[in-house]
N, C-alpha and C. Protein backbone atom coordinates (compact mmCIF):
# COMPACT_ATOMS: atom_id res chain seq x y z
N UNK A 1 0.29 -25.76 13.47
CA UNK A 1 1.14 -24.61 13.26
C UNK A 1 2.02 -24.43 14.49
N UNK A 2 3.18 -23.99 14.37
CA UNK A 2 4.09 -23.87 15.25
C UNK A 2 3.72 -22.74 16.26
N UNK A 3 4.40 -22.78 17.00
CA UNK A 3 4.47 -21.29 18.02
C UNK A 3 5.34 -20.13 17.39
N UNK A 4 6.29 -20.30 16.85
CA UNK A 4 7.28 -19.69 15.53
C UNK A 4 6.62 -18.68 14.38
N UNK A 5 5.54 -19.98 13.94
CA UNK A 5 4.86 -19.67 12.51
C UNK A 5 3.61 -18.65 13.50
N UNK A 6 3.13 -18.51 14.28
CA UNK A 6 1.96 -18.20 14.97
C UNK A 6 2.55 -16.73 15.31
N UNK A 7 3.61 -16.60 16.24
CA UNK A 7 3.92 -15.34 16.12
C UNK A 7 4.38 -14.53 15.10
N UNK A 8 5.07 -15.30 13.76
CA UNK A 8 5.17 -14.77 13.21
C UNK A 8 3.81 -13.84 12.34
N UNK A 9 3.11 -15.00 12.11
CA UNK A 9 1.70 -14.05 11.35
C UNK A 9 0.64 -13.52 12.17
N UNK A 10 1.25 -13.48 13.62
CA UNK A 10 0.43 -12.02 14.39
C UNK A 10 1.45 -10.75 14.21
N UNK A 11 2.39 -10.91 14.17
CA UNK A 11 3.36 -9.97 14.05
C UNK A 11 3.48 -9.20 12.88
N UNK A 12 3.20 -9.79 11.56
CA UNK A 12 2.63 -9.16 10.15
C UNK A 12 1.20 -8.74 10.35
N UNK A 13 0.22 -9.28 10.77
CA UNK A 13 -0.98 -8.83 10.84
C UNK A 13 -1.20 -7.67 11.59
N UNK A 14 -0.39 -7.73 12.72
CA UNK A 14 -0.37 -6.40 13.29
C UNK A 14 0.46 -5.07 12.83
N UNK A 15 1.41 -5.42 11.93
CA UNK A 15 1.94 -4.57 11.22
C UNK A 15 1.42 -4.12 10.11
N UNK A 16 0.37 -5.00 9.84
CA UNK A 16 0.20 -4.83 8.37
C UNK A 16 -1.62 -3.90 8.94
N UNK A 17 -2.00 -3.70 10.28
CA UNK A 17 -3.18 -3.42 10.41
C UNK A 17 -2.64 -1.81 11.35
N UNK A 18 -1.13 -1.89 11.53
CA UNK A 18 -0.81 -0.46 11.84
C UNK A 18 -0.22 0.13 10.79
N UNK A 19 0.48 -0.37 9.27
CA UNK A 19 0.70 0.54 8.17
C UNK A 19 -1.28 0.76 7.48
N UNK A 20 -2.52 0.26 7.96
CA UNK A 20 -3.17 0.48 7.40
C UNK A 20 -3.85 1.78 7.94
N UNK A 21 -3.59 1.89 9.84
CA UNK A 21 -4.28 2.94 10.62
C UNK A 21 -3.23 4.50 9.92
N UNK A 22 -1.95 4.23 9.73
CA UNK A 22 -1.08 5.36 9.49
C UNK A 22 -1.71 5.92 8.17
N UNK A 23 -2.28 4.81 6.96
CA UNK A 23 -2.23 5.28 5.98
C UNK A 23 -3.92 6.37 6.35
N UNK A 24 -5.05 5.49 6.54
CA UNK A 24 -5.87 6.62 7.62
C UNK A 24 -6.29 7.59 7.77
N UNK A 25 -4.89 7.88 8.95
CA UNK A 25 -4.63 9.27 9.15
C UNK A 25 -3.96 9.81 8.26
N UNK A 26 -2.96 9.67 8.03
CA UNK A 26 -2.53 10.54 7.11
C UNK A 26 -3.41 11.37 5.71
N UNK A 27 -4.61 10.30 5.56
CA UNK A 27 -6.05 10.98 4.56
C UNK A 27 -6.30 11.86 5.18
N UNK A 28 -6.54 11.61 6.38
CA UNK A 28 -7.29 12.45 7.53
C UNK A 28 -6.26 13.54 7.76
N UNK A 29 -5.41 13.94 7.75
CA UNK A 29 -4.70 14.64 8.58
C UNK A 29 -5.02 16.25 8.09
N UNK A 30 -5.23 16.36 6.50
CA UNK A 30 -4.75 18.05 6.21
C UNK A 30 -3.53 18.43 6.39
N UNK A 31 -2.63 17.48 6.39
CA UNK A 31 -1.33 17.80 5.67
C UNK A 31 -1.37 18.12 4.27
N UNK A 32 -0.16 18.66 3.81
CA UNK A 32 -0.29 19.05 2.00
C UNK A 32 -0.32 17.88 1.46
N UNK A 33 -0.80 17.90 0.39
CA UNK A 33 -1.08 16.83 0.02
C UNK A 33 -0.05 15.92 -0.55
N UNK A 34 1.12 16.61 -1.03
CA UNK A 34 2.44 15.02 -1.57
C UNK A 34 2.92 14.61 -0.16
N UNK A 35 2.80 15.14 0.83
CA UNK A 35 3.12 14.41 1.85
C UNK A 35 2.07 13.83 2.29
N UNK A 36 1.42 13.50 2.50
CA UNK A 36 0.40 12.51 2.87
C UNK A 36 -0.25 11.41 1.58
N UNK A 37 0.14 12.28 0.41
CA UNK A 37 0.24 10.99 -0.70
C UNK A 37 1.43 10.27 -0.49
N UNK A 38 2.66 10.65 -0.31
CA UNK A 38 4.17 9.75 -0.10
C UNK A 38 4.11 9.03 1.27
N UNK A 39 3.56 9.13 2.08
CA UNK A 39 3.37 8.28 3.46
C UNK A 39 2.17 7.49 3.28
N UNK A 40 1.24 7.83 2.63
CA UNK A 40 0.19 6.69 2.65
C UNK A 40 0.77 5.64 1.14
N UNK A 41 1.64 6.08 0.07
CA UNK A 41 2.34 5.17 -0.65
C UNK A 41 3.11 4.81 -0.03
N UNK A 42 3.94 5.29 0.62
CA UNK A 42 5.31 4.46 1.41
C UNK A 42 4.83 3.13 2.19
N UNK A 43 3.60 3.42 3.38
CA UNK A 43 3.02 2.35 3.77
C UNK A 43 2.13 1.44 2.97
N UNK A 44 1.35 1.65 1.49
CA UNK A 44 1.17 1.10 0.37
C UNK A 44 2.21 -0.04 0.02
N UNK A 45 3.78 0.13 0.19
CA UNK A 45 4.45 -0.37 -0.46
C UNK A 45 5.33 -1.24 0.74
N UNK A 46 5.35 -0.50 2.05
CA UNK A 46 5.30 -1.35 3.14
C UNK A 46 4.56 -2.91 3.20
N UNK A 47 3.18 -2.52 3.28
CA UNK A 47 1.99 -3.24 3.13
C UNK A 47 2.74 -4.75 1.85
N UNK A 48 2.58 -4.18 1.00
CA UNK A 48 2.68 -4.86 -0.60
C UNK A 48 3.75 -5.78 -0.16
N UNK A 49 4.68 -5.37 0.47
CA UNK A 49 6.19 -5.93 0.33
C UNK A 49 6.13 -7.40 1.57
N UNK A 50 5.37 -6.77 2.58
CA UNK A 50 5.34 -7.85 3.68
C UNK A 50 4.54 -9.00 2.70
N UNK A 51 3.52 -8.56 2.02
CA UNK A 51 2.14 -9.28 1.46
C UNK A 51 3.37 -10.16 0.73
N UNK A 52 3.86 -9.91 0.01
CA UNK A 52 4.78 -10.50 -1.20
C UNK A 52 5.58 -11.68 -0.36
N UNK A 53 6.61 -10.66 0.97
CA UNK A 53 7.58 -11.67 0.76
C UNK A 53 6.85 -12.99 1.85
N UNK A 54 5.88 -12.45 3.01
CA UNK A 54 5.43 -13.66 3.95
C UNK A 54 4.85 -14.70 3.44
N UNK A 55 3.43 -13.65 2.96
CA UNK A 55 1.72 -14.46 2.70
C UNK A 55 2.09 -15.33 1.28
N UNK A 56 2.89 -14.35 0.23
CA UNK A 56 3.17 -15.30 -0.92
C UNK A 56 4.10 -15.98 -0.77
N UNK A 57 5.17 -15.75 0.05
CA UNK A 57 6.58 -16.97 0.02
C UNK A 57 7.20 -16.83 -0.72
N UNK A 58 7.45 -15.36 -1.34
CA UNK A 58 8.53 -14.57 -2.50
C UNK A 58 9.89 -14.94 -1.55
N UNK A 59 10.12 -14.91 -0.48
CA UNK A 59 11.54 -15.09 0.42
C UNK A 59 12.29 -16.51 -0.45
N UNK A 60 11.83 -17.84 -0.52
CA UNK A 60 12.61 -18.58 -1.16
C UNK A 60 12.43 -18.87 -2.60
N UNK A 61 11.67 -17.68 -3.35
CA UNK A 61 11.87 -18.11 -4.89
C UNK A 61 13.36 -17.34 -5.35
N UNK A 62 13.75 -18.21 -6.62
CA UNK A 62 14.73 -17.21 -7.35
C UNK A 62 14.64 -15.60 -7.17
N UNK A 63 15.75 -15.12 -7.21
CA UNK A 63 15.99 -13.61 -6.85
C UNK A 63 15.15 -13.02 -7.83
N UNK A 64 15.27 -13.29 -9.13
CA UNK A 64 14.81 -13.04 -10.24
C UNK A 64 13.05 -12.35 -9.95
N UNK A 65 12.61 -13.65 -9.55
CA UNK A 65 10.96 -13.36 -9.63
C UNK A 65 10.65 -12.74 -8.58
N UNK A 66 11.42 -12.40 -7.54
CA UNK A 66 11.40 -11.57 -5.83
C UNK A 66 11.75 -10.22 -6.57
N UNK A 67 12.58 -10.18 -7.50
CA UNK A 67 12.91 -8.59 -8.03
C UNK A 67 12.05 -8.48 -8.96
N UNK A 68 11.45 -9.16 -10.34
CA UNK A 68 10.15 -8.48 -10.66
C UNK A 68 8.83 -8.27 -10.00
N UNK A 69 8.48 -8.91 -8.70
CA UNK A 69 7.15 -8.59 -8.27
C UNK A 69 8.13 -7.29 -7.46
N UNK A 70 8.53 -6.78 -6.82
CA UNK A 70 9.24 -5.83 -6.44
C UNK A 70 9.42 -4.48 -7.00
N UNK A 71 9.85 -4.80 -8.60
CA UNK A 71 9.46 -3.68 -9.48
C UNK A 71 8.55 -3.67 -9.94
N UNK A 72 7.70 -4.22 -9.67
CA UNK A 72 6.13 -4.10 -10.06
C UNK A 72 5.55 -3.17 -9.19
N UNK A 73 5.63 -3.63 -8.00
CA UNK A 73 5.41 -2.89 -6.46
C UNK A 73 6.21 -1.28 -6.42
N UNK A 74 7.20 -1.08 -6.74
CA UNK A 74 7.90 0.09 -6.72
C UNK A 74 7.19 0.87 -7.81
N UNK A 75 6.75 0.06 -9.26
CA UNK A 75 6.10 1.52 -9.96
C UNK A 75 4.86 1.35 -10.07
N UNK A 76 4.26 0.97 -9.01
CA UNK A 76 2.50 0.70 -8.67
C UNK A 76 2.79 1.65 -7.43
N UNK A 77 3.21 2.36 -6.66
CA UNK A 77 3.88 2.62 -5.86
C UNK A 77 4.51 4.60 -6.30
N UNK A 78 5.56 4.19 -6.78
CA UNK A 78 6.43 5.92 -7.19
C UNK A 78 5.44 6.39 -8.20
N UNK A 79 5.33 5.65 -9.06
CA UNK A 79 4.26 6.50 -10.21
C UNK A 79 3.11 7.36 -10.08
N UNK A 80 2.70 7.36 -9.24
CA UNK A 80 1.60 7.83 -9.15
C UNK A 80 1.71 8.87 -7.88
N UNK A 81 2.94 9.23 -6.91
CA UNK A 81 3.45 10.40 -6.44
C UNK A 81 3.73 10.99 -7.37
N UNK A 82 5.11 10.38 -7.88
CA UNK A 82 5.36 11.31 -9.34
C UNK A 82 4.36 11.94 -10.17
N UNK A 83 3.79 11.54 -10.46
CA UNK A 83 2.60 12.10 -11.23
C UNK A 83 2.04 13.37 -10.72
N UNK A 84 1.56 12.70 -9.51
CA UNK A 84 1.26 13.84 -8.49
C UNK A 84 2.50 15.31 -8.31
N UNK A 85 3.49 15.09 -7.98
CA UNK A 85 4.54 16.08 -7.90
C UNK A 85 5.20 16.61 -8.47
N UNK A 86 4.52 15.90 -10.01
CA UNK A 86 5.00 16.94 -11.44
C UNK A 86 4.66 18.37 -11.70
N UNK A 87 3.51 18.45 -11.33
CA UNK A 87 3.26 19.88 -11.51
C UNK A 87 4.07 21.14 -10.20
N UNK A 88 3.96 20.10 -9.06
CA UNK A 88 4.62 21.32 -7.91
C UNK A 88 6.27 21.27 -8.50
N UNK A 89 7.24 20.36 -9.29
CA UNK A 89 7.97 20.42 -9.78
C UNK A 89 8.79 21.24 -10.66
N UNK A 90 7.35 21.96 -11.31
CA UNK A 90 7.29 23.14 -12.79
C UNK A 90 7.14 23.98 -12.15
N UNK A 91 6.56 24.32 -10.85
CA UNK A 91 6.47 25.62 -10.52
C UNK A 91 5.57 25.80 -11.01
């Protein structure tokens, strides 16, 4: 393995092991709760996206199959805030 390839997957691993400490705290925090559901999804989808484009090698497939695992990820992801923020929505 290169020196290239080596920093690169300490550099995801460490990113991918500080979107996991944020998500965490943010359980932890006692913030309201759609905000600490939308930051621990945001880094959910952080997470997902590095996973996709490094570890799987989504970067050189057709655009095509990089944009459906993508929208897969986005409503594995929004759906389930939404869900959540429907009711504070109605009032």
């Amino acid at each position: 393995m290169t020196q290239t390839a080596t920093r690169r997957i300490t550099r995801a691993w460490s990113l991918l092991v500080l979107f996991t400490v944020i998500s965490v705290a943010a359980s932890h925090s006692g913030w309201p709760g759609l905000f600490a559901n939308g930051l621990i999804l945001a880094a959910a989808f952080a997470k997902g996206r590095w996973m996709l484009m490094d570890f799987l090698h989504l970067r050189g497939v057709p655009a095509g199959w990089r944009n459906l695992f993508l929208c897969w990820l986005t409503l594995v992801t929004v759906v389930p805030w939404a869900t959540a923020a429907l009711p504070w929505l109605h009032g």
